[in-house]
Structure formats: C-alpha cells, structure tokens
PDB file of N, CA and C in Angstrom:
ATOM      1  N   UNK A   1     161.627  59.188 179.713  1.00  0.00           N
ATOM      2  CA  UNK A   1     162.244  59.159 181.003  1.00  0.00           C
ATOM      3  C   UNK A   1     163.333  60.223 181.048  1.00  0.00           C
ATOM      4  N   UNK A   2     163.405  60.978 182.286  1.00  0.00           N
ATOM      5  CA  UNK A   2     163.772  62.042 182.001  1.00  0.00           C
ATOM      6  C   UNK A   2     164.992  61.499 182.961  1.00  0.00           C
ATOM      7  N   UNK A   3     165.286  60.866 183.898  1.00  0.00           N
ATOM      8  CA  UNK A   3     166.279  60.437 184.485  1.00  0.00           C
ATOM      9  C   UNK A   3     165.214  59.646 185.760  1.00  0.00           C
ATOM     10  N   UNK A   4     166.313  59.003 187.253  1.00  0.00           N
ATOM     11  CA  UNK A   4     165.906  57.809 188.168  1.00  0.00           C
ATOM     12  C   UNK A   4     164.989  58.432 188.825  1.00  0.00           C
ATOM     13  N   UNK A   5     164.153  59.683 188.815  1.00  0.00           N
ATOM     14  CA  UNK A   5     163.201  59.869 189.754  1.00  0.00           C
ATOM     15  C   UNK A   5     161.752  59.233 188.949  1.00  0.00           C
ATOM     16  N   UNK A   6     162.339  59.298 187.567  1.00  0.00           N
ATOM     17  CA  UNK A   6     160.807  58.762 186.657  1.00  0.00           C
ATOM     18  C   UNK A   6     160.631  56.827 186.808  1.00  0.00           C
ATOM     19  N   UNK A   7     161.747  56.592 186.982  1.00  0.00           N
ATOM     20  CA  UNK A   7     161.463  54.795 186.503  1.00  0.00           C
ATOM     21  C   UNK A   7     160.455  54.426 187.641  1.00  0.00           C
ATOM     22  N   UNK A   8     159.820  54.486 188.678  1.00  0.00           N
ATOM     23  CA  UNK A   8     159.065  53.657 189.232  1.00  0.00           C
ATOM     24  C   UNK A   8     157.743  53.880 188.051  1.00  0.00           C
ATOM     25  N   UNK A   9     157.217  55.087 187.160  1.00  0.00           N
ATOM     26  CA  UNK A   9     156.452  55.550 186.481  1.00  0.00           C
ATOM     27  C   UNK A   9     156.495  54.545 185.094  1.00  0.00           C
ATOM     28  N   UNK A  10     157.167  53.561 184.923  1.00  0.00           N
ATOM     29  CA  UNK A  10     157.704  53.022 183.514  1.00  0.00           C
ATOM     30  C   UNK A  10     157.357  51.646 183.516  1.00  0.00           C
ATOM     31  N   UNK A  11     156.301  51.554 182.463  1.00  0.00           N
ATOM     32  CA  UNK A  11     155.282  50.776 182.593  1.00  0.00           C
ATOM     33  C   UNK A  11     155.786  49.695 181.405  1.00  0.00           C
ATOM     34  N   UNK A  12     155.380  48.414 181.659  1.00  0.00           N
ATOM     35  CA  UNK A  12     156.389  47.404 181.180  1.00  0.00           C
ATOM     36  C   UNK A  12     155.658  47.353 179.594  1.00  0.00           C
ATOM     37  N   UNK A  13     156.433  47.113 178.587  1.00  0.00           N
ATOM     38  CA  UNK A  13     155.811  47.208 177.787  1.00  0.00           C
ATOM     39  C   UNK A  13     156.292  48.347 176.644  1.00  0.00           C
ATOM     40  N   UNK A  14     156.776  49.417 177.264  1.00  0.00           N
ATOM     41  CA  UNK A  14     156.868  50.713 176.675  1.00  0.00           C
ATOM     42  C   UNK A  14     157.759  50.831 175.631  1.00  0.00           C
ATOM     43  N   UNK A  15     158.144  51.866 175.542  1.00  0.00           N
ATOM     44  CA  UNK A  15     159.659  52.243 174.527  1.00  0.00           C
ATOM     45  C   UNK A  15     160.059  53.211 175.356  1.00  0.00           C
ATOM     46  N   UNK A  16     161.403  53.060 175.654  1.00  0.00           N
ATOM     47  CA  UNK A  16     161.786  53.747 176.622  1.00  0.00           C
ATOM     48  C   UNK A  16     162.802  54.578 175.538  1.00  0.00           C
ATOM     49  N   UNK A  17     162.577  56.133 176.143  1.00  0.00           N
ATOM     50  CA  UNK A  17     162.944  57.388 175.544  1.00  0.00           C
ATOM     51  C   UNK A  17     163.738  57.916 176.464  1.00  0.00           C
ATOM     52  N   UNK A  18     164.534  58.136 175.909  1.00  0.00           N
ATOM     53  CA  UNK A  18     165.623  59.114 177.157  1.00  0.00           C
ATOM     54  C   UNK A  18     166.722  59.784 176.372  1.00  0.00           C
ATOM     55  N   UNK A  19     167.391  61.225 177.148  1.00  0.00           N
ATOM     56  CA  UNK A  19     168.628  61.355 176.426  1.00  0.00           C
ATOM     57  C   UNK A  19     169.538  60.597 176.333  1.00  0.00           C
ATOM     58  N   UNK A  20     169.958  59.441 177.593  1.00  0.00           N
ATOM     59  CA  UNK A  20     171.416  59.019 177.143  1.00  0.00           C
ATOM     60  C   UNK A  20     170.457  58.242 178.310  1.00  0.00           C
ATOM     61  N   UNK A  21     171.184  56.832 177.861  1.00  0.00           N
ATOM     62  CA  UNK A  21     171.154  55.635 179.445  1.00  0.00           C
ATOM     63  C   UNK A  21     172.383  55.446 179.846  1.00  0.00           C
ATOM     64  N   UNK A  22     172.714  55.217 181.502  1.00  0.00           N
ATOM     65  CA  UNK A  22     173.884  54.770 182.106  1.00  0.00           C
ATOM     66  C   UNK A  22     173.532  53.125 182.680  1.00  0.00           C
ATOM     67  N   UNK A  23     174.373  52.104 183.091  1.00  0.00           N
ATOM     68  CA  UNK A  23     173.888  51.084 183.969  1.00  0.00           C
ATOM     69  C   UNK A  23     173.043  50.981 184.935  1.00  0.00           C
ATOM     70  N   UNK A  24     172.706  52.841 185.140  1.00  0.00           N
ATOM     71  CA  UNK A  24     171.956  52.351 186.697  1.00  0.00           C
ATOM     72  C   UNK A  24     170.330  52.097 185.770  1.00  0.00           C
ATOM     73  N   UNK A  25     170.035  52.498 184.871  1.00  0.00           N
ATOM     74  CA  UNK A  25     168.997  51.876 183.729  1.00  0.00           C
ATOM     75  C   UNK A  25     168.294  50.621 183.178  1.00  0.00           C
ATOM     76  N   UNK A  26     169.626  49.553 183.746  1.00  0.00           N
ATOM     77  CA  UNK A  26     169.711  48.457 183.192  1.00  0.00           C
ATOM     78  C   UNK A  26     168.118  48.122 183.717  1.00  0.00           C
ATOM     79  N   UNK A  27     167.206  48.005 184.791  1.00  0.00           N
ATOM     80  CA  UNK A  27     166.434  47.547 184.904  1.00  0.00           C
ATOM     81  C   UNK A  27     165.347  47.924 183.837  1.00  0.00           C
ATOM     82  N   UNK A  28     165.244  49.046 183.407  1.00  0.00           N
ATOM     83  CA  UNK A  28     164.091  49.697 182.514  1.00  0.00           C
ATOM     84  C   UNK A  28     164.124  48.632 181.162  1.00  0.00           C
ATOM     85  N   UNK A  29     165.496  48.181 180.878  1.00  0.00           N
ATOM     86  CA  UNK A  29     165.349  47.805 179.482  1.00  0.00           C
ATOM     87  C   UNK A  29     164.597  46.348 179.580  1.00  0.00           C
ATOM     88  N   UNK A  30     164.650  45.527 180.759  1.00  0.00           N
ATOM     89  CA  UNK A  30     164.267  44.583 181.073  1.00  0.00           C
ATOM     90  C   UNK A  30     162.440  44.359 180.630  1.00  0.00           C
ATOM     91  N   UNK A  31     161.546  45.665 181.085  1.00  0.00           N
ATOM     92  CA  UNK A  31     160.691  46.042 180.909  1.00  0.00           C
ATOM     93  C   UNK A  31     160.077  46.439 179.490  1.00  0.00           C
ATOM     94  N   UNK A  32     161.221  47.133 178.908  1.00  0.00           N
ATOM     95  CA  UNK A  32     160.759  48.259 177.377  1.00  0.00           C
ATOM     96  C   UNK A  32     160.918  47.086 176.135  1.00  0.00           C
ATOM     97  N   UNK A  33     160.342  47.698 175.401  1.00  0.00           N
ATOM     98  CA  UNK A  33     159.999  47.040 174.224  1.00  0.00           C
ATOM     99  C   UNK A  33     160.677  47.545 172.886  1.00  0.00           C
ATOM    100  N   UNK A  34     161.549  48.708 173.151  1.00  0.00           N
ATOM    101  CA  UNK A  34     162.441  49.591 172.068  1.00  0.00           C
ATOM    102  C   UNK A  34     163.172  50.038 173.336  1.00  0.00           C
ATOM    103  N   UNK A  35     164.264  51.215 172.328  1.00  0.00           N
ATOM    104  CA  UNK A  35     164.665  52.348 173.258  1.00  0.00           C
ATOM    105  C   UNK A  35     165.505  53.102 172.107  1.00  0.00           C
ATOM    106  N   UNK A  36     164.927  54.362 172.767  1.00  0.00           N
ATOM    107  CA  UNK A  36     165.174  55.352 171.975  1.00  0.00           C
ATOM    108  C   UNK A  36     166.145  56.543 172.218  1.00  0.00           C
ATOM    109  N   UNK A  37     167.294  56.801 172.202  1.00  0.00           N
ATOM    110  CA  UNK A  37     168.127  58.127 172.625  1.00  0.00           C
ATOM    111  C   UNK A  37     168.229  59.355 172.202  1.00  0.00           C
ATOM    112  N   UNK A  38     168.964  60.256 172.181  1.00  0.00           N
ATOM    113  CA  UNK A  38     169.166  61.738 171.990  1.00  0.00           C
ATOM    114  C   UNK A  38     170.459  61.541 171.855  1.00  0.00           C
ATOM    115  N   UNK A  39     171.201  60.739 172.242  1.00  0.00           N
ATOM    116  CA  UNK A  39     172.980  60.755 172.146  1.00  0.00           C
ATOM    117  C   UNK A  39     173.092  59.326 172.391  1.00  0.00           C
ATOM    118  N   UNK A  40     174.312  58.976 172.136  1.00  0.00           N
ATOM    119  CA  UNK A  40     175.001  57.587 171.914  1.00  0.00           C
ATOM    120  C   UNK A  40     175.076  57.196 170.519  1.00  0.00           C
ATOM    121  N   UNK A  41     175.838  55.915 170.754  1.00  0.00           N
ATOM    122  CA  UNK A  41     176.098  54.976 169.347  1.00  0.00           C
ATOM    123  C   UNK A  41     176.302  53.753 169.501  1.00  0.00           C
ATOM    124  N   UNK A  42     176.628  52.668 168.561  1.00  0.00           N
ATOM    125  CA  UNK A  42     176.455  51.263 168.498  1.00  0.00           C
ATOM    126  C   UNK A  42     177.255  51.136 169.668  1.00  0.00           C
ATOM    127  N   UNK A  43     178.319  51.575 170.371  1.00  0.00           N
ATOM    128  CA  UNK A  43     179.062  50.778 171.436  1.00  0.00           C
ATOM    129  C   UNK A  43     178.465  51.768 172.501  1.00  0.00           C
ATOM    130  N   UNK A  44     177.192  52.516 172.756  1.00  0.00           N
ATOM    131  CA  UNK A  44     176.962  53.366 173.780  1.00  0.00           C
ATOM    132  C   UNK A  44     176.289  52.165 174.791  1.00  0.00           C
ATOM    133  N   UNK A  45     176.378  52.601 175.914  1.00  0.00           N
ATOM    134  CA  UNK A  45     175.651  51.689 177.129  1.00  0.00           C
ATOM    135  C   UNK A  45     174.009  51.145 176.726  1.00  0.00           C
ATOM    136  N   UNK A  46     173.325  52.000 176.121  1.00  0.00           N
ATOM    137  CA  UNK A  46     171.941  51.942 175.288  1.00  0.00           C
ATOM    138  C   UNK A  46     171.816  51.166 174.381  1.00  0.00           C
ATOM    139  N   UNK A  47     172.919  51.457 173.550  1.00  0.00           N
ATOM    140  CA  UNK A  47     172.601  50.000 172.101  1.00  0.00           C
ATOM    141  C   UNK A  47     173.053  48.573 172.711  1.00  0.00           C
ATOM    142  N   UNK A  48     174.135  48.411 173.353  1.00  0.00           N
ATOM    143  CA  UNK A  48     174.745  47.449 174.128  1.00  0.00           C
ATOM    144  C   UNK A  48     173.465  46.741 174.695  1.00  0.00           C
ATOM    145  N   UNK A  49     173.412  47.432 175.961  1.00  0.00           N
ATOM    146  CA  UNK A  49     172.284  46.813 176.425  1.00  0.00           C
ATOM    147  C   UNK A  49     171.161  46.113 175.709  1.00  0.00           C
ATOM    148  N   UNK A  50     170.404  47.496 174.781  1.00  0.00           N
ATOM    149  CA  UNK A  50     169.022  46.745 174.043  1.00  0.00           C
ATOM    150  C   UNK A  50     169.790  45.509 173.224  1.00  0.00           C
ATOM    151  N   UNK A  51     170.852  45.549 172.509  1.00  0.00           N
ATOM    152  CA  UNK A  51     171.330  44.367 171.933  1.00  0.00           C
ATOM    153  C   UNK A  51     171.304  42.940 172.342  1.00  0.00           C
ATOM    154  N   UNK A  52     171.845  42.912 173.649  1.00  0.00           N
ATOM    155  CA  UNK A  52     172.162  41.792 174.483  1.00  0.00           C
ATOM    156  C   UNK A  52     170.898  41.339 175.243  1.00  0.00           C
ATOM    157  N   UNK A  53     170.043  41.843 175.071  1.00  0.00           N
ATOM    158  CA  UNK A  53     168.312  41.554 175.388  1.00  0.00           C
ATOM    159  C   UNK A  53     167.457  41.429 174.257  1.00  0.00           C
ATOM    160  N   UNK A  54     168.125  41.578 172.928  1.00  0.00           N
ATOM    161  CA  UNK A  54     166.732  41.404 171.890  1.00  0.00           C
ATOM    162  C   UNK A  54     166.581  42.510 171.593  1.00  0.00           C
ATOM    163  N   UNK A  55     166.111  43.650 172.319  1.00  0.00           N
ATOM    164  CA  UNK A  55     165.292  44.566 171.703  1.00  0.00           C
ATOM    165  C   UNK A  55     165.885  45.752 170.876  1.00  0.00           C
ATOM    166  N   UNK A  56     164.764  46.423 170.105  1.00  0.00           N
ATOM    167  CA  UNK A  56     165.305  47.429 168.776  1.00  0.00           C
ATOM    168  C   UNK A  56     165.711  48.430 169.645  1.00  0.00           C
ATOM    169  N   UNK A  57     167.059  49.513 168.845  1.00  0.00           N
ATOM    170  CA  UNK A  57     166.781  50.552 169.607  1.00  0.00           C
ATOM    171  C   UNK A  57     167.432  51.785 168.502  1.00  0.00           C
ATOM    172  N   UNK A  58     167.020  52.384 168.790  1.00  0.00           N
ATOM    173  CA  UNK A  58     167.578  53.924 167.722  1.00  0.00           C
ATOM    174  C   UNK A  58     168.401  55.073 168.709  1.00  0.00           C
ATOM    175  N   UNK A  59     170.135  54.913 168.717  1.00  0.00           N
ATOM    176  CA  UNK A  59     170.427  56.039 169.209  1.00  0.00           C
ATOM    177  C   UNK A  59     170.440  57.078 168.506  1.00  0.00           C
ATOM    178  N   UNK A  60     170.656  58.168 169.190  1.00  0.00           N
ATOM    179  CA  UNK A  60     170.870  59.958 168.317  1.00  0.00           C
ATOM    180  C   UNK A  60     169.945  60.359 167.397  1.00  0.00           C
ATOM    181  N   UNK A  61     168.888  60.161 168.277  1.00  0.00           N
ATOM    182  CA  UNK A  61     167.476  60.955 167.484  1.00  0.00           C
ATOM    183  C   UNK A  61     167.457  62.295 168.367  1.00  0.00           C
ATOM    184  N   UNK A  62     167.944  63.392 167.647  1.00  0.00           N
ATOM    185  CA  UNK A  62     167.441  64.343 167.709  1.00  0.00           C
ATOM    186  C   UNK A  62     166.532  64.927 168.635  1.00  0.00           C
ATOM    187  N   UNK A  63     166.110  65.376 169.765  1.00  0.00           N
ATOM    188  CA  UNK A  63     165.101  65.867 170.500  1.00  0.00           C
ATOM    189  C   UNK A  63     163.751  64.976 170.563  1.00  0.00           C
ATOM    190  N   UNK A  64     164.403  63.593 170.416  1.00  0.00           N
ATOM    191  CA  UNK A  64     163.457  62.877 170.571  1.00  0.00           C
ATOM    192  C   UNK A  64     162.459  63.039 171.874  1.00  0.00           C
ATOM    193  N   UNK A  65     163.083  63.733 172.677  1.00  0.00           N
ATOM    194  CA  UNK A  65     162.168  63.379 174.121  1.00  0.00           C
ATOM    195  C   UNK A  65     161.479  64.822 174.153  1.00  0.00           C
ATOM    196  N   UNK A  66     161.521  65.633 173.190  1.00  0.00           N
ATOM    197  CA  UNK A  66     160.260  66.504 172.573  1.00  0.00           C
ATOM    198  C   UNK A  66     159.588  66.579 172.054  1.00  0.00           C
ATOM    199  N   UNK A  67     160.126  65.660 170.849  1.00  0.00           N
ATOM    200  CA  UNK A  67     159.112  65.264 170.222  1.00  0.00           C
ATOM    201  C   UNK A  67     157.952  64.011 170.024  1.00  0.00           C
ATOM    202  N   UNK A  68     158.410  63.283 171.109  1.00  0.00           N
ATOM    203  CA  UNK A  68     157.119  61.700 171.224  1.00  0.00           C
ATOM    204  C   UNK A  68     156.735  62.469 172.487  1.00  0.00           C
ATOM    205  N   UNK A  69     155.509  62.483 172.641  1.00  0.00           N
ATOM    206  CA  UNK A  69     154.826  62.845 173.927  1.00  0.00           C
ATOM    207  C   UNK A  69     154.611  61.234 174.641  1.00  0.00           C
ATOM    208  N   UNK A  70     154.447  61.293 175.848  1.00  0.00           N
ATOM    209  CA  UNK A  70     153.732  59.897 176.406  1.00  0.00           C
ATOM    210  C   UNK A  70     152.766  59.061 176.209  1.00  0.00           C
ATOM    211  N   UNK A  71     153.035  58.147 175.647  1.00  0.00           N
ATOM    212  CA  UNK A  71     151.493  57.488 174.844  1.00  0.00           C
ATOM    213  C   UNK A  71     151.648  57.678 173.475  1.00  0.00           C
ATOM    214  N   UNK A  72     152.510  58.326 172.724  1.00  0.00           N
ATOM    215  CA  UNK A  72     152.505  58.379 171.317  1.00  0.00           C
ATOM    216  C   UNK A  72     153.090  56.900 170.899  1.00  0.00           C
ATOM    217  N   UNK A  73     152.624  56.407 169.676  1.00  0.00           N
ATOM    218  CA  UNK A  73     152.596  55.353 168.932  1.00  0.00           C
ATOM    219  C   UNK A  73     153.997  55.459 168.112  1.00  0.00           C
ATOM    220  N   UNK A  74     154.485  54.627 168.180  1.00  0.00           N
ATOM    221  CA  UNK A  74     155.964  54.913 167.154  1.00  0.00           C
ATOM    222  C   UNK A  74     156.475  53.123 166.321  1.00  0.00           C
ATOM    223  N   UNK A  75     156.819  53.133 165.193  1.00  0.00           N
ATOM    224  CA  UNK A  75     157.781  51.733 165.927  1.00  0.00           C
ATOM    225  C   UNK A  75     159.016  52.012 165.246  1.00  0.00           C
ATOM    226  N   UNK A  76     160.206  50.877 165.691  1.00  0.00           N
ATOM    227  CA  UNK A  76     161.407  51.272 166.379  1.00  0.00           C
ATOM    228  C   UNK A  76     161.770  50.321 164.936  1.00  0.00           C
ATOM    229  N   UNK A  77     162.940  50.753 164.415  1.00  0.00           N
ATOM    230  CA  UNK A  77     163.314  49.685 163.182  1.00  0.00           C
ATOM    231  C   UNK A  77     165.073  49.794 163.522  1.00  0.00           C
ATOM    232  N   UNK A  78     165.825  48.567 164.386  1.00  0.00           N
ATOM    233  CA  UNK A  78     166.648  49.067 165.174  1.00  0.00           C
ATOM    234  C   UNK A  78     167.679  48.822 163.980  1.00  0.00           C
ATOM    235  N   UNK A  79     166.896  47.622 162.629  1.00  0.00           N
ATOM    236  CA  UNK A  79     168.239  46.908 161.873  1.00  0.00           C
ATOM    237  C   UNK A  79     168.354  48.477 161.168  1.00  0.00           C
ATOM    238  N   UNK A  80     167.173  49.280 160.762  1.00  0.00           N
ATOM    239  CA  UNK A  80     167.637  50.510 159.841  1.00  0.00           C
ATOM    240  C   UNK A  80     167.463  51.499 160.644  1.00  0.00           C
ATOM    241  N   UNK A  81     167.648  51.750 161.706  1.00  0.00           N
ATOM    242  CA  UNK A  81     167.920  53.171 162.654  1.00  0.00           C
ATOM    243  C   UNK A  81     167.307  54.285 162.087  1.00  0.00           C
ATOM    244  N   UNK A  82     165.446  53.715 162.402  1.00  0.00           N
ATOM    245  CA  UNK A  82     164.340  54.522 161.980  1.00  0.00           C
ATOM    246  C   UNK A  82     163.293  54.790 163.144  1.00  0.00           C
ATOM    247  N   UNK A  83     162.516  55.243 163.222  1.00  0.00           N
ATOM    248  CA  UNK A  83     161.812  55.589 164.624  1.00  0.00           C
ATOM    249  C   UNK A  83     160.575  56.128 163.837  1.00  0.00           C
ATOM    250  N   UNK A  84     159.402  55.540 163.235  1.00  0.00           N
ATOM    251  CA  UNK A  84     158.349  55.983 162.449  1.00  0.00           C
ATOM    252  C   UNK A  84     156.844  55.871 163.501  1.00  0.00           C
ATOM    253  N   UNK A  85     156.438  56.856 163.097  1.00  0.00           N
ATOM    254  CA  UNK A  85     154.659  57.250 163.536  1.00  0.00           C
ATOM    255  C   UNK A  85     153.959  56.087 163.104  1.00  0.00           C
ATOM    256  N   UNK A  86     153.085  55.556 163.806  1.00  0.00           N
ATOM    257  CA  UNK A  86     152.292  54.413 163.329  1.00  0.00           C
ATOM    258  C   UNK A  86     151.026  54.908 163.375  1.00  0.00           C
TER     259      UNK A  86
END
C-alpha cells in the first residue's frame, strides 16, 4: 500500500506493506494478517496498532515495498522481527 488511494484495493486477509502507517490506516489493520514497514519502531503508530489487535508486525525493513511484489508469500515473525520467504 502505497498510501489512501490504494486501501479500497486491500483485500482482507493480507499483510499489509507500507512505508510508514498514520491513524487514518487504522481500518486496514482490522483486515491484514501482518504488517510490515520501511520506518517506525515499537512505539510507532504501526507496531501499536498491530499490537493492540493481535497481529505480527516487522517495522524498518528496508525497501520492503520493493522488494515483496503483490501476492508474494512471506511470514511475519513479529516476537523476532523477521519477515521470511515461504
């Protein structure tokens, strides 16, 4: 997700990839099944969130949103802040 013109496109289920999330996001995480950043940290709006819902999430991966194409297979290991090819 590249920012709010993509979320109607964000299919429940997913891992949601983005550079950075703000609140106006909050709905996507409701949906995603990970989440993955380019920037933030444990107190960023992104880990917060996935925290307080359950789900894994890995901030400050690197060009992550160049390197997972759409549909790529990953899983999310949020206790060891890993993001592996399956």
């Amino acid at each position: 997700m590249r920012g709010p013109g993509d979320f109607a496109a964000f299919p429940a289920g997913a891992i949601l990839v983005s550079r950075t999330t703000n609140p106006a996001w909050t709905p996507l995480f409701h949906l995603a099944s990970a989440v993955i950043t380019e920037s933030g940290g444990p107190l960023s709006h992104g880990a917060v969130t996935a925290r307080e819902l359950g789900i894994p999430a890995v901030m400050s991966v690197p060009k992550c949103l160049s390197l997972l194409e759409p549909g790529s297979r990953v899983r999310v290991d949020g206790l060891k802040g890993l993001v592996m090819p399956v």
